[in-house]
C-alpha atoms as a PDB file:
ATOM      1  CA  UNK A   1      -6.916 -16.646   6.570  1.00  0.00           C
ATOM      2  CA  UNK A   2      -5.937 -13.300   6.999  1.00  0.00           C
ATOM      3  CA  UNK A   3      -8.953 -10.642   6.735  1.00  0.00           C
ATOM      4  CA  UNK A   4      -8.505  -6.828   6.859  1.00  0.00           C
ATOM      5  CA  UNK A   5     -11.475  -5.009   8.275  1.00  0.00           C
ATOM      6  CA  UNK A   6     -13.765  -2.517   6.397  1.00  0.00           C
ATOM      7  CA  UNK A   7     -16.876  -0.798   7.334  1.00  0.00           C
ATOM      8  CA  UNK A   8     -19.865   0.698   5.670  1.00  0.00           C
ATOM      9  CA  UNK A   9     -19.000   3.456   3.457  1.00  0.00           C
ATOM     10  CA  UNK A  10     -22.274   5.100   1.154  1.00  0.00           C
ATOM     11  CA  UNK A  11     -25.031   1.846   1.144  1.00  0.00           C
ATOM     12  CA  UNK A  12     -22.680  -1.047   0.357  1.00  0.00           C
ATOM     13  CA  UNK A  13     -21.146  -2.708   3.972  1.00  0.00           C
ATOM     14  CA  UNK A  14     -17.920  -4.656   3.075  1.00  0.00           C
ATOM     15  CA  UNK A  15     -16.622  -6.816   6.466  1.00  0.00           C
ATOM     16  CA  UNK A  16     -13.118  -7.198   5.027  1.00  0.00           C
ATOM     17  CA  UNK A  17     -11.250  -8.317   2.444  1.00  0.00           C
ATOM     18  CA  UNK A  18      -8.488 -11.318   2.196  1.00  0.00           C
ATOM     19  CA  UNK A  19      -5.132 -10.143   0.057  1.00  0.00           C
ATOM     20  CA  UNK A  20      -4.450 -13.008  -1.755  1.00  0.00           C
ATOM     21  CA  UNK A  21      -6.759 -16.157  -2.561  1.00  0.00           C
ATOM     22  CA  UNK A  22      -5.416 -19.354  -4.903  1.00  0.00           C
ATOM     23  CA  UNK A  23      -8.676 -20.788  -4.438  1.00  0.00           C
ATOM     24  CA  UNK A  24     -11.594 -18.448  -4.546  1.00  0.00           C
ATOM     25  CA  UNK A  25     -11.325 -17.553  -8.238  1.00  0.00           C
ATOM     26  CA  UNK A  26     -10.390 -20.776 -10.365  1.00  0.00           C
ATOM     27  CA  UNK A  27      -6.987 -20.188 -12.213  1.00  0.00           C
ATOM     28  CA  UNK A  28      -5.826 -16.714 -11.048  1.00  0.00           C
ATOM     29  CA  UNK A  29      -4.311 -14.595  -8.356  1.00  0.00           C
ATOM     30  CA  UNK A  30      -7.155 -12.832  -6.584  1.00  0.00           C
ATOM     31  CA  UNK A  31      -8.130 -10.850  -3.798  1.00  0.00           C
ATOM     32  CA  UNK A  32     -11.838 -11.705  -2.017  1.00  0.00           C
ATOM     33  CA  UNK A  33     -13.761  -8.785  -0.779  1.00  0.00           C
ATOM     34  CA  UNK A  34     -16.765  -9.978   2.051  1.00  0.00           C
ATOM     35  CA  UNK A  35     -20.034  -8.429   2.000  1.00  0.00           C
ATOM     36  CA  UNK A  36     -22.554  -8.271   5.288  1.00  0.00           C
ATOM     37  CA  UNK A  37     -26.016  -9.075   4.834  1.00  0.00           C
ATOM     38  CA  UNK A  38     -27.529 -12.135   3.134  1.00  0.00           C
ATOM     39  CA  UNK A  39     -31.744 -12.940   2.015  1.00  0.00           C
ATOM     40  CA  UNK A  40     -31.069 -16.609   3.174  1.00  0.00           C
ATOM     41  CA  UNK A  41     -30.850 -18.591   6.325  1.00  0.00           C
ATOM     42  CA  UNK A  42     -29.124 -21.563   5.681  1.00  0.00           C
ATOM     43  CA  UNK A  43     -28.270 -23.122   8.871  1.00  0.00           C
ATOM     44  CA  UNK A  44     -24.869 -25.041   7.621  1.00  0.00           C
ATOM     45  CA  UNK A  45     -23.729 -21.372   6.557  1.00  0.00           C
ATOM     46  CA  UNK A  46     -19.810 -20.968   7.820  1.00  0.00           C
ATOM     47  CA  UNK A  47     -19.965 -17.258   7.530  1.00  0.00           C
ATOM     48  CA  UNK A  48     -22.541 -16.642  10.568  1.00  0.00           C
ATOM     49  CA  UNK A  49     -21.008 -13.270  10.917  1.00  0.00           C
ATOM     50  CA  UNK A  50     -21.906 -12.141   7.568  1.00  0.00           C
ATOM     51  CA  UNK A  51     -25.408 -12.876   7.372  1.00  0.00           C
ATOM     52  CA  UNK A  52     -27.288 -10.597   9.794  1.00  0.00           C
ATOM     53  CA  UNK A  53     -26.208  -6.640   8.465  1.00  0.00           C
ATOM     54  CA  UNK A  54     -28.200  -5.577  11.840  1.00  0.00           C
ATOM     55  CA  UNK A  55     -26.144  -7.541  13.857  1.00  0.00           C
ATOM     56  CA  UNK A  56     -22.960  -7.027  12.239  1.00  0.00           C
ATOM     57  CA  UNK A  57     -20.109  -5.234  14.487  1.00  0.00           C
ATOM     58  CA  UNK A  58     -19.063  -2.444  11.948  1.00  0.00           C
ATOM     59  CA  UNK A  59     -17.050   0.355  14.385  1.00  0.00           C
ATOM     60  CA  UNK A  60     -13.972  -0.500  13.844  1.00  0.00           C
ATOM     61  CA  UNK A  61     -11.738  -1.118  10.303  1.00  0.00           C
ATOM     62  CA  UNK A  62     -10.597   0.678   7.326  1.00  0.00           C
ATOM     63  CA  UNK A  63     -13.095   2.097   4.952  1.00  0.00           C
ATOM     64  CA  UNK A  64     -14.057   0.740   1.020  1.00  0.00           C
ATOM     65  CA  UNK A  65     -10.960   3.844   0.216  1.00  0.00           C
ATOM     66  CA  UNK A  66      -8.614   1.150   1.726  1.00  0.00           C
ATOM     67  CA  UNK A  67      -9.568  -1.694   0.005  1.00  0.00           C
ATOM     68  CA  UNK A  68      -9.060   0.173  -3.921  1.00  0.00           C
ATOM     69  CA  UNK A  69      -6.004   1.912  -2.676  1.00  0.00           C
ATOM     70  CA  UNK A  70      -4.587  -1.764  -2.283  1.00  0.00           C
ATOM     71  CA  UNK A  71      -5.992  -2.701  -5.296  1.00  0.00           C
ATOM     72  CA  UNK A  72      -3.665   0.138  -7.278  1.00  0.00           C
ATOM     73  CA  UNK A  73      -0.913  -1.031  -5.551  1.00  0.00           C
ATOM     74  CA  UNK A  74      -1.168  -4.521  -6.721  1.00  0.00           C
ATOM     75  CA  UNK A  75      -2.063  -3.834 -10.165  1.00  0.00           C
ATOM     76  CA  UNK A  76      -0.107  -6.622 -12.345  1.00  0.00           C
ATOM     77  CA  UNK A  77       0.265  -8.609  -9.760  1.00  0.00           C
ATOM     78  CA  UNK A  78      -3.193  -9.801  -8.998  1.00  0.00           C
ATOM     79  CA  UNK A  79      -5.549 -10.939 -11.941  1.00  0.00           C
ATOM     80  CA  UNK A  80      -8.573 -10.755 -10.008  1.00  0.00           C
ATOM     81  CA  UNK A  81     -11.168  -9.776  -7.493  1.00  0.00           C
ATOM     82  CA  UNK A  82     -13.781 -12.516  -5.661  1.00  0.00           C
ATOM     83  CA  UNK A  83     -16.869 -10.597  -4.105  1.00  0.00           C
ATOM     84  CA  UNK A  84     -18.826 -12.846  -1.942  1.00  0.00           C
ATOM     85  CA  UNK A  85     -20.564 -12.615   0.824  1.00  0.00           C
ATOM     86  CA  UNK A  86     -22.745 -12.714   2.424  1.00  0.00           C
ATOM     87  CA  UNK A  87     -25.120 -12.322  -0.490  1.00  0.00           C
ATOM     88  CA  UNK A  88     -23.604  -9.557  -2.694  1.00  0.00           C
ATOM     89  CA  UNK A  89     -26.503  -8.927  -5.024  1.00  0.00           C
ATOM     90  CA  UNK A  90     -28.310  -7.612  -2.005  1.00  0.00           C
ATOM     91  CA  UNK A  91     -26.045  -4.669  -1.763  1.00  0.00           C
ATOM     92  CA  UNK A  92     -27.552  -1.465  -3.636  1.00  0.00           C
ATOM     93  CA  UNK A  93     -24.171  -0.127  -4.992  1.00  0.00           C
ATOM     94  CA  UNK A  94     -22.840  -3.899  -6.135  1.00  0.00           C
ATOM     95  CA  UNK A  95     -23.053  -2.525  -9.332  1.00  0.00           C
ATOM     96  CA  UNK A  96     -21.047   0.624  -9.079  1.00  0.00           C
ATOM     97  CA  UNK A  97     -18.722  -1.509  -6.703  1.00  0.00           C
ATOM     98  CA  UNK A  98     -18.000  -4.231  -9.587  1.00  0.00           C
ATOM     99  CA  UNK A  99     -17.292  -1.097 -12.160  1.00  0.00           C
ATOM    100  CA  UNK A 100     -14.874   0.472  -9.999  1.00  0.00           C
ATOM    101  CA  UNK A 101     -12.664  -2.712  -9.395  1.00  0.00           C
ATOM    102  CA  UNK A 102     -13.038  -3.317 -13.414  1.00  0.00           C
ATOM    103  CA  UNK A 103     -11.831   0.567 -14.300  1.00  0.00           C
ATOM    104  CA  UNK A 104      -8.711  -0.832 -12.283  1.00  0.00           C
ATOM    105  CA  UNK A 105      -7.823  -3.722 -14.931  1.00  0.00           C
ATOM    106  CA  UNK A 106      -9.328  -6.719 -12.644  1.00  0.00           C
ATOM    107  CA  UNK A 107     -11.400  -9.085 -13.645  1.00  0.00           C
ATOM    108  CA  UNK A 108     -14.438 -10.045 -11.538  1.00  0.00           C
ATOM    109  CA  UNK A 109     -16.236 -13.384 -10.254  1.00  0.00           C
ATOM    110  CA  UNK A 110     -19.318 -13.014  -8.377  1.00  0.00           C
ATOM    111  CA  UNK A 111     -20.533 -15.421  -5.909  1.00  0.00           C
ATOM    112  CA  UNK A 112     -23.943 -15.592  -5.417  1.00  0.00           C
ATOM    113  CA  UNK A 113     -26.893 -17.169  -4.307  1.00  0.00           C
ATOM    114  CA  UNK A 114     -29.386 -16.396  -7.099  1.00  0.00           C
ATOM    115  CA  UNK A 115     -31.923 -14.022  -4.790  1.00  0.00           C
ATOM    116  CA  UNK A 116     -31.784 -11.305  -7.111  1.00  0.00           C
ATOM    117  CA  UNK A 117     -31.935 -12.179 -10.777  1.00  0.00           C
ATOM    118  CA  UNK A 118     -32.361  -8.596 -11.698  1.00  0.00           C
ATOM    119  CA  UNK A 119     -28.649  -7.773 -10.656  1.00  0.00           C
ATOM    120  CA  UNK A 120     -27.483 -10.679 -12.517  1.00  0.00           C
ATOM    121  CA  UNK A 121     -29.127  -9.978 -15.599  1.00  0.00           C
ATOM    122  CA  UNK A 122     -27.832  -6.302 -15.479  1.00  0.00           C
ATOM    123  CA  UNK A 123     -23.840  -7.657 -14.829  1.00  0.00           C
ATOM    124  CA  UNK A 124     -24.414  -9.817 -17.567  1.00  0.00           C
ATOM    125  CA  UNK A 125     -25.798  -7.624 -19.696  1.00  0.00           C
ATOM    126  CA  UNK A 126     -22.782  -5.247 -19.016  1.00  0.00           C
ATOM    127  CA  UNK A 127     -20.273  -7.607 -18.919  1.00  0.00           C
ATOM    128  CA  UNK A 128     -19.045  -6.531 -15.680  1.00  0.00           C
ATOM    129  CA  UNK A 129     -18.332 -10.424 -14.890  1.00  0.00           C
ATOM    130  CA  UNK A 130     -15.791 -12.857 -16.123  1.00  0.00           C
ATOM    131  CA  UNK A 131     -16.735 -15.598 -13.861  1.00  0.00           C
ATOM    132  CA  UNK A 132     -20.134 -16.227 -11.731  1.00  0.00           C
ATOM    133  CA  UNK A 133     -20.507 -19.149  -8.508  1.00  0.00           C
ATOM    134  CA  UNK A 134     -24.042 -19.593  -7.683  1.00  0.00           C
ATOM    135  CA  UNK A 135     -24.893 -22.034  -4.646  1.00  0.00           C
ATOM    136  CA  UNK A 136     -27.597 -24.694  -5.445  1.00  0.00           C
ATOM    137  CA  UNK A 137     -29.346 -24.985  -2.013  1.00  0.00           C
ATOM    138  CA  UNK A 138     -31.270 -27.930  -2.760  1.00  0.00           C
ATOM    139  CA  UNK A 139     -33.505 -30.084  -4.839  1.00  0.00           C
ATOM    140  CA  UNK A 140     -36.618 -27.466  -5.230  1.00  0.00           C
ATOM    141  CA  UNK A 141     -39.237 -29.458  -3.178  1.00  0.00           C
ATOM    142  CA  UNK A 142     -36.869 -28.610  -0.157  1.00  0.00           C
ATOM    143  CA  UNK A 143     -35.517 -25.069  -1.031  1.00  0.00           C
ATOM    144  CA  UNK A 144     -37.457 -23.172   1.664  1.00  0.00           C
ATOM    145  CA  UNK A 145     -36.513 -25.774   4.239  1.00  0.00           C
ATOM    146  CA  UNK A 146     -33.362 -25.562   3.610  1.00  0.00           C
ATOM    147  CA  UNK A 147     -32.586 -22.016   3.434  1.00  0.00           C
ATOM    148  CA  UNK A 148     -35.428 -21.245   6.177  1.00  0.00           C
ATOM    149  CA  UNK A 149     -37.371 -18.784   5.104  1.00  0.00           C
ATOM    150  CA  UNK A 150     -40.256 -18.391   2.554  1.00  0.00           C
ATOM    151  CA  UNK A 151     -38.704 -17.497  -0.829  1.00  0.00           C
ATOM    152  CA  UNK A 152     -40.275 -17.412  -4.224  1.00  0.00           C
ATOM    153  CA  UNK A 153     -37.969 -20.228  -6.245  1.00  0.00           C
ATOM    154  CA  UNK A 154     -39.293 -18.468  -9.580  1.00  0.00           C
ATOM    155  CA  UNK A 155     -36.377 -16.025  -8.775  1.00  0.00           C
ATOM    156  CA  UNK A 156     -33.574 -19.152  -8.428  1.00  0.00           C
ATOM    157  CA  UNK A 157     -35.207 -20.672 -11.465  1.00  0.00           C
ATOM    158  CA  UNK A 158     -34.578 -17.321 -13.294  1.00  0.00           C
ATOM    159  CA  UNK A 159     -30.933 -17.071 -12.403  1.00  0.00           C
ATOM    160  CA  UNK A 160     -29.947 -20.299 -13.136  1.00  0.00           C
ATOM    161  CA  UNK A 161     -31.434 -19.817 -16.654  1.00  0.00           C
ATOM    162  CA  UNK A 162     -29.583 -16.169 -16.664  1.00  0.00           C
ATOM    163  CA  UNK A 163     -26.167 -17.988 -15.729  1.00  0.00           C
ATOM    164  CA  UNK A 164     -26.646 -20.760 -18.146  1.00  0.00           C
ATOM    165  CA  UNK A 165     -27.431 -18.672 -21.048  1.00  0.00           C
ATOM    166  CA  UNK A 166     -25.179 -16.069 -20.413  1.00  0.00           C
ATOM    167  CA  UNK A 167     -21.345 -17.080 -22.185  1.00  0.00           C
ATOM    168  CA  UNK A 168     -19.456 -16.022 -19.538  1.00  0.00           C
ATOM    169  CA  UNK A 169     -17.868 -18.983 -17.275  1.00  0.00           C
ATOM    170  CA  UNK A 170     -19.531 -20.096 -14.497  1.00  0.00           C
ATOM    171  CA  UNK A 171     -20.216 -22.912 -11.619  1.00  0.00           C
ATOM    172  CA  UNK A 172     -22.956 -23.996  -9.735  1.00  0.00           C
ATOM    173  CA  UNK A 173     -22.470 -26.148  -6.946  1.00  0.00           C
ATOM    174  CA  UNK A 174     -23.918 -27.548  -3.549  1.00  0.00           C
ATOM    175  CA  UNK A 175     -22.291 -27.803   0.341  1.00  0.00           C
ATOM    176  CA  UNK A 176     -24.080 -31.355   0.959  1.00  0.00           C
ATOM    177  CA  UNK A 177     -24.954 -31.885   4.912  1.00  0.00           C
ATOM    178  CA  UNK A 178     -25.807 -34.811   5.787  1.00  0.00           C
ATOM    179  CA  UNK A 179     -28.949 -34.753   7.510  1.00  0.00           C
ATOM    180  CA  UNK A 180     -30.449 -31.859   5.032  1.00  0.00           C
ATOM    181  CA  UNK A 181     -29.319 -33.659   1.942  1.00  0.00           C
ATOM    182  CA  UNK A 182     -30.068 -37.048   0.752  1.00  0.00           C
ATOM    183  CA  UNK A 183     -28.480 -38.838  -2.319  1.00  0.00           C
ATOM    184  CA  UNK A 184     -32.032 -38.734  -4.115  1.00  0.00           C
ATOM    185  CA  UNK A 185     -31.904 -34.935  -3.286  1.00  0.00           C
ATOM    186  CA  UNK A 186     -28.924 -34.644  -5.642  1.00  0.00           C
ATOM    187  CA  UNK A 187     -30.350 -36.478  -8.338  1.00  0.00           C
ATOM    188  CA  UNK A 188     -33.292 -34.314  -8.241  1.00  0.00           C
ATOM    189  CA  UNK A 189     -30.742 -31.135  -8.671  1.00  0.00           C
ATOM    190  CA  UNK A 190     -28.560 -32.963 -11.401  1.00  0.00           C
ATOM    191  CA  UNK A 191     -32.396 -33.192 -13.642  1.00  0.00           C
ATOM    192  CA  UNK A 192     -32.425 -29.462 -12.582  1.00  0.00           C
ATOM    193  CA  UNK A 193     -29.708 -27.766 -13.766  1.00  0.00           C
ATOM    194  CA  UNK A 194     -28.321 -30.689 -16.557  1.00  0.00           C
ATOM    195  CA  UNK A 195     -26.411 -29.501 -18.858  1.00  0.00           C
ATOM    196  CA  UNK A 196     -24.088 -27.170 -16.689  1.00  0.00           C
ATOM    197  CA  UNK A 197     -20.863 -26.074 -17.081  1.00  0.00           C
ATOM    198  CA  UNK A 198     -19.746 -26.960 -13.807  1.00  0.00           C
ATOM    199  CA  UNK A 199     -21.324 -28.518 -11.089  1.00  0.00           C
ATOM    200  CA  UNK A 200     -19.313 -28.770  -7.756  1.00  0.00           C
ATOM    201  CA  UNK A 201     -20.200 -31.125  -4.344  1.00  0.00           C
ATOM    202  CA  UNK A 202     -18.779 -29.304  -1.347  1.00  0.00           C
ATOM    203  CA  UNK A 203     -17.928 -31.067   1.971  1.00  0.00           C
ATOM    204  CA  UNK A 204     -20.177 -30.447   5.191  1.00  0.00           C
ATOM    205  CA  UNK A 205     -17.298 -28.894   7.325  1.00  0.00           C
ATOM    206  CA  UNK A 206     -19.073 -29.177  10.852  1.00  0.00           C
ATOM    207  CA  UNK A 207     -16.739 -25.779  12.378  1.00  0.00           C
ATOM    208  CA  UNK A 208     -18.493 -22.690  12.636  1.00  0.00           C
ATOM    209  CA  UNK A 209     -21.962 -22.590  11.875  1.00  0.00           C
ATOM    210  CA  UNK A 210     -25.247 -20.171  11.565  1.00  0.00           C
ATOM    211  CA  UNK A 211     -27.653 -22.805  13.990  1.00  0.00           C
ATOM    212  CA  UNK A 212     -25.445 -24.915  16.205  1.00  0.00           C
ATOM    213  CA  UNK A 213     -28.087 -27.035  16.987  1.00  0.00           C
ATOM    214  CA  UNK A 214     -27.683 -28.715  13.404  1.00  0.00           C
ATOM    215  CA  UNK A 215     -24.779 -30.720  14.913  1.00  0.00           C
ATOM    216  CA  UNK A 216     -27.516 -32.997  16.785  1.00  0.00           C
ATOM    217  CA  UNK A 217     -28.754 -33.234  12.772  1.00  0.00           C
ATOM    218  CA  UNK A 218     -26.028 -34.337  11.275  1.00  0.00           C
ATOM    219  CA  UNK A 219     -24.434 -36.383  14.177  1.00  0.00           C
ATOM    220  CA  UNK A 220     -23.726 -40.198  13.048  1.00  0.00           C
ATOM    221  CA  UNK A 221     -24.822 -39.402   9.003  1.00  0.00           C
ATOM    222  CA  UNK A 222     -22.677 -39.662   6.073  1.00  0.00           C
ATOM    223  CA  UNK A 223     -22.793 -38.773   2.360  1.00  0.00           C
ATOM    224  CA  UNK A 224     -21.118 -40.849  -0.366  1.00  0.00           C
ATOM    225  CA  UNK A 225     -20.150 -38.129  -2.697  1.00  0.00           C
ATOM    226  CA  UNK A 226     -17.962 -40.355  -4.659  1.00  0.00           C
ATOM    227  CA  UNK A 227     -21.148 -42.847  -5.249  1.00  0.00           C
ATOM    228  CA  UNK A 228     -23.441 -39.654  -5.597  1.00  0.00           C
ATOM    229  CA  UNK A 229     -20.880 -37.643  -8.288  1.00  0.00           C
ATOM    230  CA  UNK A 230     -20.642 -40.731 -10.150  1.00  0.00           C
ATOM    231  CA  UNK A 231     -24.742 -40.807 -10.652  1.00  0.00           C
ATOM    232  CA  UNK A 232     -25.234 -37.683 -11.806  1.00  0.00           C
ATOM    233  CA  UNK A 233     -21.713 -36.912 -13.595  1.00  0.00           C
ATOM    234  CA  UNK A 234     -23.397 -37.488 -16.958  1.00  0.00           C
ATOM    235  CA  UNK A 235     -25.468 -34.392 -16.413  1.00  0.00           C
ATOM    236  CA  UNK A 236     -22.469 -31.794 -16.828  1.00  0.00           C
ATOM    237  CA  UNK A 237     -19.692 -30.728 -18.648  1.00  0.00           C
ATOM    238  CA  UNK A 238     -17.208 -31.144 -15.364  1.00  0.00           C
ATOM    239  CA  UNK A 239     -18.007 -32.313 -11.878  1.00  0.00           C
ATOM    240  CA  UNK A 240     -15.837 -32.386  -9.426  1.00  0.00           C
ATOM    241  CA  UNK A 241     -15.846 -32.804  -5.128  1.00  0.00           C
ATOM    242  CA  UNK A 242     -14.666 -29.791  -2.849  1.00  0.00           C
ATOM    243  CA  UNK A 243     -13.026 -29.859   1.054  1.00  0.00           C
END
């Protein structure tokens, strides 16, 4: 995957952007813009770089100018724009970014992972989104311990209701590690959200990680996601297993 830098241009901090993606936005052509910066500490996260905007190496790269002049130039050839992170909702000009890319013809799916329900319900609102991806951590019992910090889960509660009511296309969906997740955990998260759209398992890929140390975690553990998506299937409209 082939990123090219950016750096922080007014208060939003972009860390690249990747050209083309057939993956990142279901069913069209898309470029995927990175942001720095993210509320959560998950340690399983496989964007390390992009979590800590103090820590983030931002002196080199093109600026956001870049990354809109390349959008003109591939007007009618790509259909969309990904903006993940990161957390993007964390960024005070998301907004402004989201109408800028949409004045240029694109439509727009947000990944996010439901810290700020007050952006959502604005983009929603507006109908600056065709497409939203918001990551189920966990069951809520375990929510904290899993991202790793104190969070008030009213605020994930409130997205997920914003998503779900809001007619515009949309997934929610779960990286299960072994070692964090259990198969009762899931069943707990199916009674959660039933009725979604789209529900998605993602594969533990054990490469680059936020905490290393959760290798000694999940060392010797499995998950049967077949067994585990064909419990809860019943709960959604589509269900499917990722990686």
């Amino acid at each position: 995957m082939k990123i090219d830098n950016c750096k922080l241009i007014t208060a939003l901090v972009i860390a690249g952007f990747q050209k083309l993606t057939l993956l990142d936005y279901p069913g069209h052509l898309a470029a995927t813009v990175f942001t720095v910066g993210c509320s959560f500490r998950c340690p399983f996260c496989h964007n390390p770089e992009l979590v800590n905007h103090g820590t983030y190496n931002i002196e080199h790269g093109t600026i956001e100018k870049d990354f809109f002049e390349f959008l003109k130039k591939r007007k009618g050839k790509l259909e969309g724009v990904c903006i993940t992170g990161g957390e993007p909702t964390i960024q005070p000009d998301l907004v402004e970014f989201i109408g800028k890319i949409r004045k240029l013809g694109y439509k727009v799916k947000l990944d996010t992972n439901g810290t700020r329900p007050d952006i959502l319900r604005e983009v929603i609102s507006e109908r600056l989104v065709d497409f939203i991806a918001m990551d189920i951590k966990n069951q809520p019992k375990k929510y904290e311990k899993t991202i790793n910090t104190k969070f008030d889960l009213n605020r994930i509660k409130l997205s997920i209701g914003l998503i779900m009511n809001s007619r515009i296309p949309y997934e929610f969906r779960t990286t299960a590690v072994p070692g964090i997740h259990s198969e009762r955990d899931f069943l707990a998260i199916a009674k959660w959200i039933k009725n979604a759209q789209s529900y998605w398992l993602q594969r533990y890929q054990e490469t680059k990680i936020l905490d290393p140390n959760l290798k000694k975690k999940t060392k010797g553990k499995k998950l049967d996601l077949e067994k585990i998506k064909t419990k809860i299937e019943k709960n959604f409209g589509k269900i499917g297993i990722r990686g």
